[in-house]
N, C-alpha and C. Protein backbone atom coordinates (compact mmCIF):
# COMPACT_ATOMS: atom_id res chain seq x y z
N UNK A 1 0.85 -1.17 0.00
CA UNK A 1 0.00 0.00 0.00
C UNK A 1 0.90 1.23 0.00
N UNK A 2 0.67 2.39 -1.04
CA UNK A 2 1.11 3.07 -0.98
C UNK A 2 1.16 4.04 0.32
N UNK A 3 1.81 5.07 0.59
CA UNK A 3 2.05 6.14 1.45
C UNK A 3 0.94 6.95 1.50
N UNK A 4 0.63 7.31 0.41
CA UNK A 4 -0.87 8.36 0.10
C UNK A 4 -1.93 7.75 0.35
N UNK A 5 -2.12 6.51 0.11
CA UNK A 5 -3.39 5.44 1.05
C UNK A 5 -3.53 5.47 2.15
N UNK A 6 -1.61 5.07 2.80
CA UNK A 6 -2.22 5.07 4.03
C UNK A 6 -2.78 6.80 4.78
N UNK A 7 -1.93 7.24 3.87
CA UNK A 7 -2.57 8.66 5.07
C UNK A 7 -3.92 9.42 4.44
N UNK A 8 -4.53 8.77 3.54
CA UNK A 8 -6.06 8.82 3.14
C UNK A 8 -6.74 8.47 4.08
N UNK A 9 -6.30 6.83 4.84
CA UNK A 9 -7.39 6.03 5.67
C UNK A 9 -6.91 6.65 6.78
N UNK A 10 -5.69 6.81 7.38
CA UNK A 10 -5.65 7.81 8.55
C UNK A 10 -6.71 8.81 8.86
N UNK A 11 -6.49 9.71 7.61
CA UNK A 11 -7.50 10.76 7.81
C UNK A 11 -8.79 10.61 7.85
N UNK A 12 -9.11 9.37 7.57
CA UNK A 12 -10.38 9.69 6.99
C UNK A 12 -10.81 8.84 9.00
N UNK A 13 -10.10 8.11 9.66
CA UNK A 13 -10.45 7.87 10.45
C UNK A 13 -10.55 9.18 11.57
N UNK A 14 -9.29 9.91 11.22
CA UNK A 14 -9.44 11.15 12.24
C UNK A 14 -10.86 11.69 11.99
N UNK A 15 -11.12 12.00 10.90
CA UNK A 15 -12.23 13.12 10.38
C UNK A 15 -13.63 12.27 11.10
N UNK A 16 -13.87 10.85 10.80
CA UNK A 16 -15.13 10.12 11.93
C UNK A 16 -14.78 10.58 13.15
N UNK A 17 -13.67 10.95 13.79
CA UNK A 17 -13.28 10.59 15.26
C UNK A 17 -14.26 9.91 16.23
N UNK A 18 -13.70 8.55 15.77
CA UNK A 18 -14.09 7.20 16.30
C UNK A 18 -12.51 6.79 17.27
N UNK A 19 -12.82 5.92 18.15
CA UNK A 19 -11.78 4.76 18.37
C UNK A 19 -11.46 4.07 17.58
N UNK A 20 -9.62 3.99 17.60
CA UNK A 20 -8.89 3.40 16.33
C UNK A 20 -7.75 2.26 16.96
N UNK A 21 -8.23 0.95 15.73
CA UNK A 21 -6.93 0.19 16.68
C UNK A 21 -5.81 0.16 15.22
N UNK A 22 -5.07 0.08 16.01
CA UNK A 22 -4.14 -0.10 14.87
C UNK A 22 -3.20 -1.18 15.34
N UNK A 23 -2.56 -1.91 14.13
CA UNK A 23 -1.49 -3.08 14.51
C UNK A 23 -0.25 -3.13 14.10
N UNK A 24 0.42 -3.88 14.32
CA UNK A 24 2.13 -3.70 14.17
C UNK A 24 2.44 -5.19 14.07
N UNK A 25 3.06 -5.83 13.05
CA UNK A 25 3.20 -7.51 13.08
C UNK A 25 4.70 -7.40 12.58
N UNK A 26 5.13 -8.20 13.08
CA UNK A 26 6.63 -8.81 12.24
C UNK A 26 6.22 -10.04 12.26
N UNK A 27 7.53 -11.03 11.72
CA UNK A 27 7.27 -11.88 11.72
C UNK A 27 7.24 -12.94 12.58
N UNK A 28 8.09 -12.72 13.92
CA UNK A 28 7.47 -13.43 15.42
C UNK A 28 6.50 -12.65 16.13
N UNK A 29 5.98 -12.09 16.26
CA UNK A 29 4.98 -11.10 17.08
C UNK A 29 3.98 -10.07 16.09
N UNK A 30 3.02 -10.34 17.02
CA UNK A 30 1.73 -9.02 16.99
C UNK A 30 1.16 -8.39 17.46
N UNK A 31 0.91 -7.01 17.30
CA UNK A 31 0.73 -6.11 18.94
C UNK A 31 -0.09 -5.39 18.32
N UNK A 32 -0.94 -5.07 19.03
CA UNK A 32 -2.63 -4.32 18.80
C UNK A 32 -2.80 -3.49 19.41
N UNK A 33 -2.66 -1.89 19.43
CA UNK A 33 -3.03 -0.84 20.22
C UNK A 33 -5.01 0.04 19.99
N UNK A 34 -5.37 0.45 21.22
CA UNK A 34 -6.36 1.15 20.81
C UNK A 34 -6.00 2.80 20.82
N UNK A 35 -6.56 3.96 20.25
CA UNK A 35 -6.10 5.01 20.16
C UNK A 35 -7.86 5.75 20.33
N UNK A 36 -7.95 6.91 21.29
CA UNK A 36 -8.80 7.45 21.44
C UNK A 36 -8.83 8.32 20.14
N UNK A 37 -10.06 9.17 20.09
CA UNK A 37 -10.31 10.03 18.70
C UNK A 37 -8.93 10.74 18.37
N UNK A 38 -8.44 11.53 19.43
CA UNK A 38 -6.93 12.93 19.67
C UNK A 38 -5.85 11.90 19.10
N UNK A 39 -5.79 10.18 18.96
CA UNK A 39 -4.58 9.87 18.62
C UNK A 39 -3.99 9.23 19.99
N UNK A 40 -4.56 9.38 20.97
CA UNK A 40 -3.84 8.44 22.19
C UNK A 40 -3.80 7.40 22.18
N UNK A 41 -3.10 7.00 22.87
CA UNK A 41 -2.83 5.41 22.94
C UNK A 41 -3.60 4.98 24.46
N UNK A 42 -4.45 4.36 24.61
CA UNK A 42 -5.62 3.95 25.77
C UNK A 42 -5.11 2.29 26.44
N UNK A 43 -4.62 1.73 25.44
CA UNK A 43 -4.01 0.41 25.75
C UNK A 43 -3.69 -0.79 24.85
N UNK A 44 -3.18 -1.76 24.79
CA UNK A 44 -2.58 -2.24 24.05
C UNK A 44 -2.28 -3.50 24.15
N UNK A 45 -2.65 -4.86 23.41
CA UNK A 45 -2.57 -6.31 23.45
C UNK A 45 -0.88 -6.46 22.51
N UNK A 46 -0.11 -7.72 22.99
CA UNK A 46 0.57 -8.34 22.09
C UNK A 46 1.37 -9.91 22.78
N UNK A 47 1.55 -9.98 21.77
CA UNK A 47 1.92 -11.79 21.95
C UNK A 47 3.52 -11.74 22.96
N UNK A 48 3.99 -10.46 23.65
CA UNK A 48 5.32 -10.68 24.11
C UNK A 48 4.05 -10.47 25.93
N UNK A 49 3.21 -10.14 26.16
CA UNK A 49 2.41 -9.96 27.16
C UNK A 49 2.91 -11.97 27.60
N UNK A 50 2.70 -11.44 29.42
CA UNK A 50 2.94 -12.87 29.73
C UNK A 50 1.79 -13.92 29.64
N UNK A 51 0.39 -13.04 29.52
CA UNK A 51 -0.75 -14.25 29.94
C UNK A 51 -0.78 -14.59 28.67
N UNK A 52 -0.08 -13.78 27.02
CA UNK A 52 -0.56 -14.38 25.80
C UNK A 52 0.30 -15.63 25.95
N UNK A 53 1.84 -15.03 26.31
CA UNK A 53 2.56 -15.86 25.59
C UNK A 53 3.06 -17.12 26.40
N UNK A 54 2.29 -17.17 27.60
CA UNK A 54 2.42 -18.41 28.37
C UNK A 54 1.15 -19.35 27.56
N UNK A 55 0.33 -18.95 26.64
CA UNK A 55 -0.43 -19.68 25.98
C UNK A 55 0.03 -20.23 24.70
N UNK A 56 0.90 -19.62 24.40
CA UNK A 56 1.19 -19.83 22.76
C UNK A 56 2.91 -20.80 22.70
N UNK A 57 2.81 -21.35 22.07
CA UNK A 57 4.34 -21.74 21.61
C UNK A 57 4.90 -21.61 20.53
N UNK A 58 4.33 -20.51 19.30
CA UNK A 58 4.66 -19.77 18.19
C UNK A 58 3.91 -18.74 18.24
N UNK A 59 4.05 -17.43 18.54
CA UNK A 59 4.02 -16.34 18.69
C UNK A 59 3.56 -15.60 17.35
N UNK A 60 4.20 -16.26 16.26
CA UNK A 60 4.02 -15.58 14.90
C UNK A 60 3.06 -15.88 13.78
N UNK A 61 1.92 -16.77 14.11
CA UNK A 61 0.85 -17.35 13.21
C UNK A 61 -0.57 -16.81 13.41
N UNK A 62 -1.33 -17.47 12.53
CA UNK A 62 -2.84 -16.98 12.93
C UNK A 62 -3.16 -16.92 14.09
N UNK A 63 -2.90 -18.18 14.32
CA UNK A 63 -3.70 -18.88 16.21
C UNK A 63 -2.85 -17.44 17.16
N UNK A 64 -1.98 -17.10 17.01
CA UNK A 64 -1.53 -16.26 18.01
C UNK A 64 -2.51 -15.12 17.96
N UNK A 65 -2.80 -14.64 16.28
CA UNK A 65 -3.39 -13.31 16.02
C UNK A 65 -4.57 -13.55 16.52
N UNK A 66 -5.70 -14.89 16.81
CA UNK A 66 -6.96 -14.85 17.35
C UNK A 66 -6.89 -14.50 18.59
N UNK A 67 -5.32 -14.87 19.20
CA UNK A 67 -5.52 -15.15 21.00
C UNK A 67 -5.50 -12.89 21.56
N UNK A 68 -4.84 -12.65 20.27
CA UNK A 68 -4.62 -11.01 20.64
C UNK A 68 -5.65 -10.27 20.44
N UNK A 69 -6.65 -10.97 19.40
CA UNK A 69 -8.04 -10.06 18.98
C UNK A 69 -8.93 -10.63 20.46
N UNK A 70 -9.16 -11.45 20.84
CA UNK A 70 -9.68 -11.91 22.01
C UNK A 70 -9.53 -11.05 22.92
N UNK A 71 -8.11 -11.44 23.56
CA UNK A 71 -7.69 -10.30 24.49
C UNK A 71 -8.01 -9.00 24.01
N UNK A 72 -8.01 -8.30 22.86
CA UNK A 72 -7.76 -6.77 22.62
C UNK A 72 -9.66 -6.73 22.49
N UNK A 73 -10.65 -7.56 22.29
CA UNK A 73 -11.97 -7.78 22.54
C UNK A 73 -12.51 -7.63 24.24
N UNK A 74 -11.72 -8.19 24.53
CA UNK A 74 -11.88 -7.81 26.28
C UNK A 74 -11.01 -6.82 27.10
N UNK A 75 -10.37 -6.37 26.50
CA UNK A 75 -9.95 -5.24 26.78
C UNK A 75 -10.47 -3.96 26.44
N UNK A 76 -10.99 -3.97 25.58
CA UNK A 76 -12.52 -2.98 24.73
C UNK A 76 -13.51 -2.79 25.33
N UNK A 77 -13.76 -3.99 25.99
CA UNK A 77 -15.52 -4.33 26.86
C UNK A 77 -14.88 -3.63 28.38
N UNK A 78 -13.51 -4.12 28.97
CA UNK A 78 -13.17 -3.24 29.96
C UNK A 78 -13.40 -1.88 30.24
N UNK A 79 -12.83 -1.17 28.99
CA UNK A 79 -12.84 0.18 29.04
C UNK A 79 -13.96 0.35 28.54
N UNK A 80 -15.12 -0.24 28.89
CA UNK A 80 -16.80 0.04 28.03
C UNK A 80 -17.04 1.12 26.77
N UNK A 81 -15.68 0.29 25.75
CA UNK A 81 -16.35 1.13 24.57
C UNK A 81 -16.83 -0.08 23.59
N UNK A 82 -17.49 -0.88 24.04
CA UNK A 82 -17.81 -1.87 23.21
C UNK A 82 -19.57 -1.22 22.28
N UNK A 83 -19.85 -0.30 22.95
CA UNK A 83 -21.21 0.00 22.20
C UNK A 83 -21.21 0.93 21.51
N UNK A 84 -19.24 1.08 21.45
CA UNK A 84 -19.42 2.69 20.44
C UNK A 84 -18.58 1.43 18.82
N UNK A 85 -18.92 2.47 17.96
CA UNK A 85 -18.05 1.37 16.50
C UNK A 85 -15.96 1.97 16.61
N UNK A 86 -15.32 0.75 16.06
CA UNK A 86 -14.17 1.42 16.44
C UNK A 86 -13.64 0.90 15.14
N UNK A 87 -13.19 1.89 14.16
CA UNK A 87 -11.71 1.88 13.28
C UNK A 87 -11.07 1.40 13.19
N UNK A 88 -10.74 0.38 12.15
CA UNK A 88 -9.38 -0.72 12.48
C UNK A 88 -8.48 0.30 11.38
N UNK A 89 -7.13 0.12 11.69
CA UNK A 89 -5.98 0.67 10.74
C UNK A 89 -5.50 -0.31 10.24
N UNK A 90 -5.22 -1.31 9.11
CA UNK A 90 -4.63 -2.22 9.19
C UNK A 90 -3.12 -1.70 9.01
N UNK A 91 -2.60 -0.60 9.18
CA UNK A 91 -1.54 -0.24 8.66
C UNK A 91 -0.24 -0.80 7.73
N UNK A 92 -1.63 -0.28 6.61
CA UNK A 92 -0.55 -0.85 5.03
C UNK A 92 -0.60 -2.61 4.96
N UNK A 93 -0.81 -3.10 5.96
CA UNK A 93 -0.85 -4.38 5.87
C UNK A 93 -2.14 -4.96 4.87
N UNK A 94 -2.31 -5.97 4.13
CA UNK A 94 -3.36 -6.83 3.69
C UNK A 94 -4.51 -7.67 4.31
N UNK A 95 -5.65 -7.53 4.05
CA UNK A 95 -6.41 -7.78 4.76
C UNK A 95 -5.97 -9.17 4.57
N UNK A 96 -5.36 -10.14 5.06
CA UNK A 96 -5.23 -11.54 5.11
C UNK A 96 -4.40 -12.42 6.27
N UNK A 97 -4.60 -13.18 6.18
CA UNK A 97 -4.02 -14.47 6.82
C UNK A 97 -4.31 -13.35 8.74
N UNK A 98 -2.84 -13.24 8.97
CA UNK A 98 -2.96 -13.06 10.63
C UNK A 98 -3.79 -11.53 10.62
N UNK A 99 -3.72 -10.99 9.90
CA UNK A 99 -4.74 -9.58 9.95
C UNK A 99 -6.21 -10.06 10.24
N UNK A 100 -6.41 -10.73 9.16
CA UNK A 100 -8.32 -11.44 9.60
C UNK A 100 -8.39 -11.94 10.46
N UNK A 101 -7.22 -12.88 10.10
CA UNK A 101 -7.82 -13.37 11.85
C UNK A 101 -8.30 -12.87 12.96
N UNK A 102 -7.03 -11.87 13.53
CA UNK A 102 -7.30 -10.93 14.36
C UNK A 102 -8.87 -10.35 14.39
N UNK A 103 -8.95 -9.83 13.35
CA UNK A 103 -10.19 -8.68 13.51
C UNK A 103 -11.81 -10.09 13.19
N UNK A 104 -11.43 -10.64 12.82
CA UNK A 104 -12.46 -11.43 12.65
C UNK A 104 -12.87 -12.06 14.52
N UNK A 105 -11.74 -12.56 14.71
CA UNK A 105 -11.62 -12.93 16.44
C UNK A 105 -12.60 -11.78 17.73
N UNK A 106 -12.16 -10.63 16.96
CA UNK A 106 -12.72 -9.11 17.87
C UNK A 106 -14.38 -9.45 17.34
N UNK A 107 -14.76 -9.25 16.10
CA UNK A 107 -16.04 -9.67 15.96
C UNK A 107 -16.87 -10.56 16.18
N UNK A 108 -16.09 -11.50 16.36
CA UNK A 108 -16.42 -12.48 17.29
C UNK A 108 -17.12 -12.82 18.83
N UNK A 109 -15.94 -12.03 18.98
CA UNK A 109 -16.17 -11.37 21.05
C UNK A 109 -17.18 -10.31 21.01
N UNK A 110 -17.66 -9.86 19.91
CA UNK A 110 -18.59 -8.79 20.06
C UNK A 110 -18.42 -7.59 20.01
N UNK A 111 -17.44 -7.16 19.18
CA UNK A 111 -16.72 -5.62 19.47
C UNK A 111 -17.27 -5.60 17.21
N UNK A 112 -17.86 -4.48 17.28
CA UNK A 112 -18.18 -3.91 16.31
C UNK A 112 -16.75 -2.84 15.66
N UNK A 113 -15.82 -3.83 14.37
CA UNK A 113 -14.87 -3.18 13.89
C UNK A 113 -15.58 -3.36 12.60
């Protein structure tokens, strides 16, 4: 994805000012932040956390990306913004493989992305 895309979908999430998660993957790890409307950072799931990664014994696959949308699903319902809609960024990434997962996992748990 180009540069000018991504800062199209940026903007266009600022301009809703909704809650935005955005993600960060390499190829051992995946980490999921939420960001209030201003751009803050409110809190944040990833597979180096001890309760993920005492669950996982590859850190870098789908199954990891469901266990972080889960967690980052109940971490949403914590901070009771589960009844507002929230912005995913996939940042530049493809909607596929550990990306869906993830966000498919959150819809799952009941969080409207």
């Amino acid at each position: 994805m180009s540069d000018r895309v991504k800062r199209k979908v940026r903007a266009n999430i600022r301009r809703r000012a909704v809650y935005s998660i955005c993600i960060t993957k390499t190829p051992r790890h995946f980490r999921a932040q939420i960001c209030d409307p201003k751009g803050i950072v409110i809190g944040g799931v990833s597979t180096l956390t001890k309760e993920i990664r005492s669950k996982l014994k590859i850190t870098g696959n789908a199954d990891a990306a469901k266990l972080v949308g889960a967690e980052m699903a109940k971490l949403i319902k914590k901070l009771s913004l589960d009844s507002e809609p929230v912005a995913f960024d996939r940042s530049g990434h493809r909607y596929h493989g550990r990306v869906a997962a993830f966000v498919e996992s959150m819809r799952e748990s009941g969080v409207e992305v």
